[in-house]
PDB file of N, CA and C in Angstrom:
ATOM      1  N   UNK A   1      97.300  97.050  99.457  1.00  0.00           N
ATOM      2  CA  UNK A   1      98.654  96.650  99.786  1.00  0.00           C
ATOM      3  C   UNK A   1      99.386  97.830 100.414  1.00  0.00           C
ATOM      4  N   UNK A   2     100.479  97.576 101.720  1.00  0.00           N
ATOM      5  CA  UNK A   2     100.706  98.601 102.301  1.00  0.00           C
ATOM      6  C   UNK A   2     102.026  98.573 101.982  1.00  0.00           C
ATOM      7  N   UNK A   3     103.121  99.470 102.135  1.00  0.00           N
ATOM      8  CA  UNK A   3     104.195  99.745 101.917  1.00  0.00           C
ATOM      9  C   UNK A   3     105.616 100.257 102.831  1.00  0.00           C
ATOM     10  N   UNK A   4     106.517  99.751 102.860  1.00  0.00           N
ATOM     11  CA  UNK A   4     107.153 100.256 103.304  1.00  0.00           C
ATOM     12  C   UNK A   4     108.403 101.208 102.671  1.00  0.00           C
ATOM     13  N   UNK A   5     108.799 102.002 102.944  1.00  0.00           N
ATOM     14  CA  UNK A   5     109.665 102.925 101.753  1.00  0.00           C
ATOM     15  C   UNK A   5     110.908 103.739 102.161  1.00  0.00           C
ATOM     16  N   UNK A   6     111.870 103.890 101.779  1.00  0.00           N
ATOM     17  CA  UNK A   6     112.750 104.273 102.361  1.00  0.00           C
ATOM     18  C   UNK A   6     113.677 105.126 101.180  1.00  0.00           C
ATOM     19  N   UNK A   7     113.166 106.532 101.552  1.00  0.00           N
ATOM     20  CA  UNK A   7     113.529 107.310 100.247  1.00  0.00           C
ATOM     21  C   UNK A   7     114.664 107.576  99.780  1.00  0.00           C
ATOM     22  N   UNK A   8     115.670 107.629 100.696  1.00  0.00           N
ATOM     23  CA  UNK A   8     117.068 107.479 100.196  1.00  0.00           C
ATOM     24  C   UNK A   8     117.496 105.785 100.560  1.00  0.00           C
ATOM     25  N   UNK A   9     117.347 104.902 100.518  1.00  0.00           N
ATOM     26  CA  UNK A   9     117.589 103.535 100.276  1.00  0.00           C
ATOM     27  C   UNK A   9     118.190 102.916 101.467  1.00  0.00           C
ATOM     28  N   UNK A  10     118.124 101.815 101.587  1.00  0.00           N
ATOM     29  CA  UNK A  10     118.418 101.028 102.917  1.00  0.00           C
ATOM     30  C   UNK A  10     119.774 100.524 102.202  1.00  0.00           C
ATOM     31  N   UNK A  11     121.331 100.169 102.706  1.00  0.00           N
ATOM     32  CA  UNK A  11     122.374  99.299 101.787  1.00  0.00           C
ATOM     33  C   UNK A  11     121.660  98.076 101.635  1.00  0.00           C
ATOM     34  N   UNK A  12     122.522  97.205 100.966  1.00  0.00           N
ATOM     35  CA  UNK A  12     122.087  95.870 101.046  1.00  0.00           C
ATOM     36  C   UNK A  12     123.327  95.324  99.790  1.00  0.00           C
ATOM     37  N   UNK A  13     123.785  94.200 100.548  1.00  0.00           N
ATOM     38  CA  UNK A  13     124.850  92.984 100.031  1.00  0.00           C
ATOM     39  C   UNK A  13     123.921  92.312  98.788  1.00  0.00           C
ATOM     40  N   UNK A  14     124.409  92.230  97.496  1.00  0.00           N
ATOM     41  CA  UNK A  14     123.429  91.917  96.572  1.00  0.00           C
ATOM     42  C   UNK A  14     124.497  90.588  95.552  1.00  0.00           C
ATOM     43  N   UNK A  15     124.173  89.195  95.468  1.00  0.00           N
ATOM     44  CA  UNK A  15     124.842  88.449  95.122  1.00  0.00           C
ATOM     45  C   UNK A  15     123.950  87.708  93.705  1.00  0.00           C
ATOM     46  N   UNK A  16     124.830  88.343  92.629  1.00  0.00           N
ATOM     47  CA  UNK A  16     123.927  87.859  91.292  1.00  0.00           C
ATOM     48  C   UNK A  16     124.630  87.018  90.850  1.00  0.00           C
ATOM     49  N   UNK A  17     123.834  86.807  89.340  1.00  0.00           N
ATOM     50  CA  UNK A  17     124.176  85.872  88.283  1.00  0.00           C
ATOM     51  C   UNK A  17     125.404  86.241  87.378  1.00  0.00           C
ATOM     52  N   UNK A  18     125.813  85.553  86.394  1.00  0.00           N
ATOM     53  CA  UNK A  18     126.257  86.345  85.224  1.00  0.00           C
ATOM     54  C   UNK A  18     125.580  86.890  84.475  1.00  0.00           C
ATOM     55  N   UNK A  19     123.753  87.322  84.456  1.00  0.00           N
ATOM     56  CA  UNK A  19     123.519  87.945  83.264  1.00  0.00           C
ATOM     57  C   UNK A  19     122.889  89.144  84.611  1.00  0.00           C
ATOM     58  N   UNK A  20     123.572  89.228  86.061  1.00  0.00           N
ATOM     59  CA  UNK A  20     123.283  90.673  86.554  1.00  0.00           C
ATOM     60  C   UNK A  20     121.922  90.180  87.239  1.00  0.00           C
ATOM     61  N   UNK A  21     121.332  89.249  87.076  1.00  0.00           N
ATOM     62  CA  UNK A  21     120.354  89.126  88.343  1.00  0.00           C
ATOM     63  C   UNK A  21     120.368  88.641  89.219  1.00  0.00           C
ATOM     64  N   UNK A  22     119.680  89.232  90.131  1.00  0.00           N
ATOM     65  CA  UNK A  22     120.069  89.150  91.961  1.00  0.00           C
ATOM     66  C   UNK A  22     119.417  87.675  92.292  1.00  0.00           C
ATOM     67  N   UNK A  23     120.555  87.035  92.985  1.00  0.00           N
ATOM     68  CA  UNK A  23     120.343  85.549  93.461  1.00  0.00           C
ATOM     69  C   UNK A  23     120.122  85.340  95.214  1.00  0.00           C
ATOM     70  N   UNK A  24     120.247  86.430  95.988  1.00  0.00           N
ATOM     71  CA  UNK A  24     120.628  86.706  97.088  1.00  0.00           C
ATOM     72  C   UNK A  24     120.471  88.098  97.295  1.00  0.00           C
ATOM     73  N   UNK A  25     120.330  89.004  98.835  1.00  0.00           N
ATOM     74  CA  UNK A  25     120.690  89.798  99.539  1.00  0.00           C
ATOM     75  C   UNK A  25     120.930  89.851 100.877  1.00  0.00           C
ATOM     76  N   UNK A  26     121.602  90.671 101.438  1.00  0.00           N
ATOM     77  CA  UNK A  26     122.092  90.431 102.512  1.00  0.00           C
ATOM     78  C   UNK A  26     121.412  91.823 103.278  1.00  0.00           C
ATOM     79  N   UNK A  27     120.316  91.947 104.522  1.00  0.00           N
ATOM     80  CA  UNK A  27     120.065  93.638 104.931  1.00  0.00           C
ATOM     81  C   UNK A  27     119.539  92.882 106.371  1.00  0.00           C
ATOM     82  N   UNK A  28     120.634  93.846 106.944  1.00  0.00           N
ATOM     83  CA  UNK A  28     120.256  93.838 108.462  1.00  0.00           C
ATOM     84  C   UNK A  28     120.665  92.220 109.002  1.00  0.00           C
ATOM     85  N   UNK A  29     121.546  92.111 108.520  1.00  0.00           N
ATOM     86  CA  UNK A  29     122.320  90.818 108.836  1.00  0.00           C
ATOM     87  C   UNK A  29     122.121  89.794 108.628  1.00  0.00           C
ATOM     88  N   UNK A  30     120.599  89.970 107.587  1.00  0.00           N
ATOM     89  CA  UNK A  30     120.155  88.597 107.344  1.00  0.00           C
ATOM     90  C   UNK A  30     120.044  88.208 105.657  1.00  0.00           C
ATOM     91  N   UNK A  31     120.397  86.751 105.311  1.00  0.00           N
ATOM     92  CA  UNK A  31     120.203  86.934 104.108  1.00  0.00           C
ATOM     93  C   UNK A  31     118.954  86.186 103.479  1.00  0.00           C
ATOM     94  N   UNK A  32     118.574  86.632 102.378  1.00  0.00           N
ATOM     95  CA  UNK A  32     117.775  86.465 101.576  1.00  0.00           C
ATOM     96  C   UNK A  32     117.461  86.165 100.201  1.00  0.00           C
ATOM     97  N   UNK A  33     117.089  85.054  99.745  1.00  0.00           N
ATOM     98  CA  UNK A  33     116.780  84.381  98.392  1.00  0.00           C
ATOM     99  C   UNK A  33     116.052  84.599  98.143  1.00  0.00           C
ATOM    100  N   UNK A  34     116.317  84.795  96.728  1.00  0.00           N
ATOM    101  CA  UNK A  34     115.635  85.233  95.615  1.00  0.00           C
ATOM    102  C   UNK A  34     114.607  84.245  94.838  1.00  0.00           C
ATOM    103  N   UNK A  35     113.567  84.161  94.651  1.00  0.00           N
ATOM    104  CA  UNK A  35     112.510  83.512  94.514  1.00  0.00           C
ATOM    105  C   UNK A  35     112.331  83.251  92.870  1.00  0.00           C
ATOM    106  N   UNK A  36     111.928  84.826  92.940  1.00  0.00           N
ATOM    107  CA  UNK A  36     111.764  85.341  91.305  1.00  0.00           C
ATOM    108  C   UNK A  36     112.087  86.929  91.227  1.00  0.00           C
ATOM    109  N   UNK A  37     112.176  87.038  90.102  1.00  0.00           N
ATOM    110  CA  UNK A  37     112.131  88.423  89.677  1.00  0.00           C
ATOM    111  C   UNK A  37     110.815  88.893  89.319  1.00  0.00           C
ATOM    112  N   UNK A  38     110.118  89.829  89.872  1.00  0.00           N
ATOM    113  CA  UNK A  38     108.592  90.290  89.150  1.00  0.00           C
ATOM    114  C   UNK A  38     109.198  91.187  88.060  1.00  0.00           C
ATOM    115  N   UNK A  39     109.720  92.539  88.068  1.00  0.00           N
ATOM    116  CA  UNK A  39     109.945  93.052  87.426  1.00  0.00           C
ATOM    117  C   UNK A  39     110.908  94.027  86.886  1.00  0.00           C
ATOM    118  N   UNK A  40     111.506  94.315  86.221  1.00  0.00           N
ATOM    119  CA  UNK A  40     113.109  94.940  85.971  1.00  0.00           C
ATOM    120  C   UNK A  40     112.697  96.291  84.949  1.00  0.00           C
ATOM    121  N   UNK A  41     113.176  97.181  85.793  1.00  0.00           N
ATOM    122  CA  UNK A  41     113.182  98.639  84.627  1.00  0.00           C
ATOM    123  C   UNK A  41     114.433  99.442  84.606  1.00  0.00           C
ATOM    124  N   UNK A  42     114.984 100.605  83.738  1.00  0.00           N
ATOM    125  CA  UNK A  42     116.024 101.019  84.320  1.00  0.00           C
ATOM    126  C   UNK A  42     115.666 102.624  84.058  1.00  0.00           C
ATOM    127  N   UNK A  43     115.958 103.334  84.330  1.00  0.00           N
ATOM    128  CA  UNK A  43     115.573 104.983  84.830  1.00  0.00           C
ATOM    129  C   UNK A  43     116.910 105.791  84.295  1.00  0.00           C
ATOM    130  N   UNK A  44     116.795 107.071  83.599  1.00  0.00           N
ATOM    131  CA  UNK A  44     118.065 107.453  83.135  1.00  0.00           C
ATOM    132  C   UNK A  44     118.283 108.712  83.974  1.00  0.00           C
ATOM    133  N   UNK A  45     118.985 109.168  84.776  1.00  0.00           N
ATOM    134  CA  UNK A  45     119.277 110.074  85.762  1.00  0.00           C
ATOM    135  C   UNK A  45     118.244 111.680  85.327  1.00  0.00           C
ATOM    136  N   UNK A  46     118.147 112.017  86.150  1.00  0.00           N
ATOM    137  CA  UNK A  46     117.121 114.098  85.726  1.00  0.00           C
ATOM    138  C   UNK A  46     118.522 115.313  85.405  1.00  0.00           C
ATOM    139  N   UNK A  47     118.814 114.939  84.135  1.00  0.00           N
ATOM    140  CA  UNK A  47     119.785 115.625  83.640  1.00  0.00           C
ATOM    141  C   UNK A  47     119.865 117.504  84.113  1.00  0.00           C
ATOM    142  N   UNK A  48     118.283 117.449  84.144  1.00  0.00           N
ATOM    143  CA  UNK A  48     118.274 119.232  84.705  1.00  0.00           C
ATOM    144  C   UNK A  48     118.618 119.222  86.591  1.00  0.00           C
ATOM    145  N   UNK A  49     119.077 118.044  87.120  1.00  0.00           N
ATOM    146  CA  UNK A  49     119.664 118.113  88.549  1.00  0.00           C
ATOM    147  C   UNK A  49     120.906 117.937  88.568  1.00  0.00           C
ATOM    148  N   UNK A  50     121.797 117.627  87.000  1.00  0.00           N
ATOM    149  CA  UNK A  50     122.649 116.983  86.689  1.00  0.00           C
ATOM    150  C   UNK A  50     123.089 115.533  86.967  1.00  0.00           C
ATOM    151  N   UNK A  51     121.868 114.800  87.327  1.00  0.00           N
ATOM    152  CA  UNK A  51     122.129 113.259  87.582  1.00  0.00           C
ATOM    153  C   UNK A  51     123.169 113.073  85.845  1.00  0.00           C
ATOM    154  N   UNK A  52     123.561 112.314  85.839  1.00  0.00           N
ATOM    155  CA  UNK A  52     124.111 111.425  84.448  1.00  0.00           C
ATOM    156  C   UNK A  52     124.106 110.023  84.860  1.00  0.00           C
ATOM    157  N   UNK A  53     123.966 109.426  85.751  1.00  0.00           N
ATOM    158  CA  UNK A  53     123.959 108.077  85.336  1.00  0.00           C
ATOM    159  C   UNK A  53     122.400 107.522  85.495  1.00  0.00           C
ATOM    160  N   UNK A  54     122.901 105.726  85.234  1.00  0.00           N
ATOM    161  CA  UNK A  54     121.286 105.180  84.937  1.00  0.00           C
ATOM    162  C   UNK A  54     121.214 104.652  86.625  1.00  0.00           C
ATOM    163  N   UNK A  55     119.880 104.235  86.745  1.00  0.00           N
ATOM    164  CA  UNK A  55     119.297 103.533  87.559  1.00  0.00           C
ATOM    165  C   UNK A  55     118.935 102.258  87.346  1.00  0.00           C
ATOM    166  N   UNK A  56     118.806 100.872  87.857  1.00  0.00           N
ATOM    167  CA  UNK A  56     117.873  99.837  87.588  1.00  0.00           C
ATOM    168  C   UNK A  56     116.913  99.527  88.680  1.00  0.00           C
ATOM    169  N   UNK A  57     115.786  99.542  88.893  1.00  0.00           N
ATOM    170  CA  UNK A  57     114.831  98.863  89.585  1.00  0.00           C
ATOM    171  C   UNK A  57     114.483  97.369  89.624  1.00  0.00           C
ATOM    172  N   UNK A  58     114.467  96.641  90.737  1.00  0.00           N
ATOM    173  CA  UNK A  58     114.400  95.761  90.369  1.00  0.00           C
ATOM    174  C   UNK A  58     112.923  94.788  91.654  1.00  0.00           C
ATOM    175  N   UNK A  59     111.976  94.560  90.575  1.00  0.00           N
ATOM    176  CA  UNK A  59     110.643  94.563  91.967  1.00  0.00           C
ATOM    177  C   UNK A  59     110.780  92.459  92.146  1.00  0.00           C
ATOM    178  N   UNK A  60     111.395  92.137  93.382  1.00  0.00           N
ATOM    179  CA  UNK A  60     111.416  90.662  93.673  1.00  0.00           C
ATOM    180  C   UNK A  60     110.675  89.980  95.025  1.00  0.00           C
ATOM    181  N   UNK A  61     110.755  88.508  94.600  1.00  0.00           N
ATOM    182  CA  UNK A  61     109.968  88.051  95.358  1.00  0.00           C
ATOM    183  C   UNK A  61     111.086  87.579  96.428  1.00  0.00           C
ATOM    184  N   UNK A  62     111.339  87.163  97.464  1.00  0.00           N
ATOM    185  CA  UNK A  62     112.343  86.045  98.509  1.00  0.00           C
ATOM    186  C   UNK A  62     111.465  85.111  98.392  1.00  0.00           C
ATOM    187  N   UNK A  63     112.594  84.208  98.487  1.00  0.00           N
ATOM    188  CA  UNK A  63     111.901  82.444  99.160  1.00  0.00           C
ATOM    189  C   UNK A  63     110.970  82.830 100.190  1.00  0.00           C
ATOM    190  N   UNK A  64     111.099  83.062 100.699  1.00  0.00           N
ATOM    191  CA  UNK A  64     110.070  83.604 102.339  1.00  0.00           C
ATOM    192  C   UNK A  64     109.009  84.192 102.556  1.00  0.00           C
ATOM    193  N   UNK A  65     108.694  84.514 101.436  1.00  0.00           N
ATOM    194  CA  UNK A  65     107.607  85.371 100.487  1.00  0.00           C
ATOM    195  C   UNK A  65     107.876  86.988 100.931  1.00  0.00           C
ATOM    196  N   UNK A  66     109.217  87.677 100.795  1.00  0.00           N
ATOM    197  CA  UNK A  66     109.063  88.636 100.816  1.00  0.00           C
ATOM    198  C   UNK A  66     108.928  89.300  99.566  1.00  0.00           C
ATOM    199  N   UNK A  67     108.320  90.457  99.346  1.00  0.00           N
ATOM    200  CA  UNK A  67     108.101  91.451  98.285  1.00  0.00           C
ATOM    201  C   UNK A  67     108.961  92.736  98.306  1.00  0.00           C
ATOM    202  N   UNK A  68     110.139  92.945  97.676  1.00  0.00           N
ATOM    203  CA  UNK A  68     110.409  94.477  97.521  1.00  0.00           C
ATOM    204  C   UNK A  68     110.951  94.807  96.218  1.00  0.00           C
ATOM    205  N   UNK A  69     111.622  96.106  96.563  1.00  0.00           N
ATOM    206  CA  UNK A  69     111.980  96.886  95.095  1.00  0.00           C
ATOM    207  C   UNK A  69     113.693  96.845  96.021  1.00  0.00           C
ATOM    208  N   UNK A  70     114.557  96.739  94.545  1.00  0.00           N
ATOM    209  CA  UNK A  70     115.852  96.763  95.219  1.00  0.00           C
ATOM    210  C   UNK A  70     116.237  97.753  93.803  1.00  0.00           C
ATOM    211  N   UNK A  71     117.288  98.718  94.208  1.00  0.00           N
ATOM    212  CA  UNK A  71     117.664  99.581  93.506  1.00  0.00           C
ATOM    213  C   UNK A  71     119.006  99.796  92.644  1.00  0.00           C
ATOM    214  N   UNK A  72     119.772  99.421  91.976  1.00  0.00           N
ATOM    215  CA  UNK A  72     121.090  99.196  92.207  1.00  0.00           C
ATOM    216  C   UNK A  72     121.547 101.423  91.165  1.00  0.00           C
ATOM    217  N   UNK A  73     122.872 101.351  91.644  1.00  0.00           N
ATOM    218  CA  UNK A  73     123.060 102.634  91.331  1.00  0.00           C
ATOM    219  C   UNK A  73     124.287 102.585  90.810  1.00  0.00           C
ATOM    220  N   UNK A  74     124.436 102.649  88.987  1.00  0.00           N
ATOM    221  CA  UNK A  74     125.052 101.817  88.565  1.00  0.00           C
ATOM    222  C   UNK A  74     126.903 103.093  88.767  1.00  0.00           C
ATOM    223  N   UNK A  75     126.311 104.482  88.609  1.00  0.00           N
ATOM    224  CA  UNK A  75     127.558 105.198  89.300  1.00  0.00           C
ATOM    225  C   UNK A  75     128.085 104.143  90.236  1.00  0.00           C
ATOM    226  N   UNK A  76     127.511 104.801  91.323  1.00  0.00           N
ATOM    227  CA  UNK A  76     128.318 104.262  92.096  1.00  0.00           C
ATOM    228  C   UNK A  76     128.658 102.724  93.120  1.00  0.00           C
ATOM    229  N   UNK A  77     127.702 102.255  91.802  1.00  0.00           N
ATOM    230  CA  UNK A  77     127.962 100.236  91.901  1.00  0.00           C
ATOM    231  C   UNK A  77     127.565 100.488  93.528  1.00  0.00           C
ATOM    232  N   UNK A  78     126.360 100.659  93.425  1.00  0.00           N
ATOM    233  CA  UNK A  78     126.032 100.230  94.559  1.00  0.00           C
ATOM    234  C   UNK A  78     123.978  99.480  94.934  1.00  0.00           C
ATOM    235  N   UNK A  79     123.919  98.835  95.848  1.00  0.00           N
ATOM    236  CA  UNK A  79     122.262  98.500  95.989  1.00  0.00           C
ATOM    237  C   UNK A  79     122.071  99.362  96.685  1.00  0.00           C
ATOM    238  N   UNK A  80     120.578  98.773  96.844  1.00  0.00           N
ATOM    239  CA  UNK A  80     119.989  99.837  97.917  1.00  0.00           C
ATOM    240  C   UNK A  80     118.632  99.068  97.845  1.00  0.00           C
ATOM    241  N   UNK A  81     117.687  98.723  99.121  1.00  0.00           N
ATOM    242  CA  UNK A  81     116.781  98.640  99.221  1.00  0.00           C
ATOM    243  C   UNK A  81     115.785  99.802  99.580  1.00  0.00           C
ATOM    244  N   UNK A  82     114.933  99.711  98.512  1.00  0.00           N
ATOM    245  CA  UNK A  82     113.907 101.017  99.178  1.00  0.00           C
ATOM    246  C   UNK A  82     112.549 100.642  99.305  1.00  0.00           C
ATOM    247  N   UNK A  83     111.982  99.770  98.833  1.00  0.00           N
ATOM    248  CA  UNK A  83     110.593  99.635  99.233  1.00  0.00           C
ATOM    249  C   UNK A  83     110.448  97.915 100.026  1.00  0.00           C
ATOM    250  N   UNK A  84     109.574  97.974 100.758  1.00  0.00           N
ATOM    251  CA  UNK A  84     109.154  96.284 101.217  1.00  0.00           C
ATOM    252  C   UNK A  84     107.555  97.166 100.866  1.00  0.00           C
ATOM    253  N   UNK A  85     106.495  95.707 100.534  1.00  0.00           N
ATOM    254  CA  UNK A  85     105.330  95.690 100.359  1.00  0.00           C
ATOM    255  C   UNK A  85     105.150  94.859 101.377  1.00  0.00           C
ATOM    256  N   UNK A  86     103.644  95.221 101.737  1.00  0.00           N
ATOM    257  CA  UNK A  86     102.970  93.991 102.759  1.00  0.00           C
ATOM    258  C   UNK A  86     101.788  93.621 102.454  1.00  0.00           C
TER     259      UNK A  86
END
């Protein structure tokens, strides 16, 4: 499986649920449904860089069969797409 990656994160318009999962995104003007969720982790910042906040990962499928990792950054309430798989 090949990858695409984008180390400081692509934006992306992210439209969830009430329990915080992504129902939608919006990148590069187009939007995108959410299929399923594969998998959800959350990451606690590298305190010796002085990060302090958390991270969530979040690895999903689109209706369309796309595959990526979407990032959300809970500082500064924001997404971010960083990986597509192929």
């Amino acid at each position: 499986m090949n990858a695409r990656l984008w180390a400081s994160g692509e934006p992306v318009a992210v439209t969830c649920d009430e329990h915080g999962r992504p129902l939608t995104f919006r990148w590069h003007g187009r939007r995108y449904t959410v299929e399923r969720v594969c998998n959800r982790w959350r990451v606690k910042g590298a305190w010796w860089k002085g990060e302090t906040g958390e991270h969530e990962y979040i690895k999903l499928a689109t209706a369309d069969g796309l595959l990526c990792l979407l990032l959300y950054e809970e500082e500064a309430q924001t997404w971010l797409l960083v990986r597509i798989y192929d």
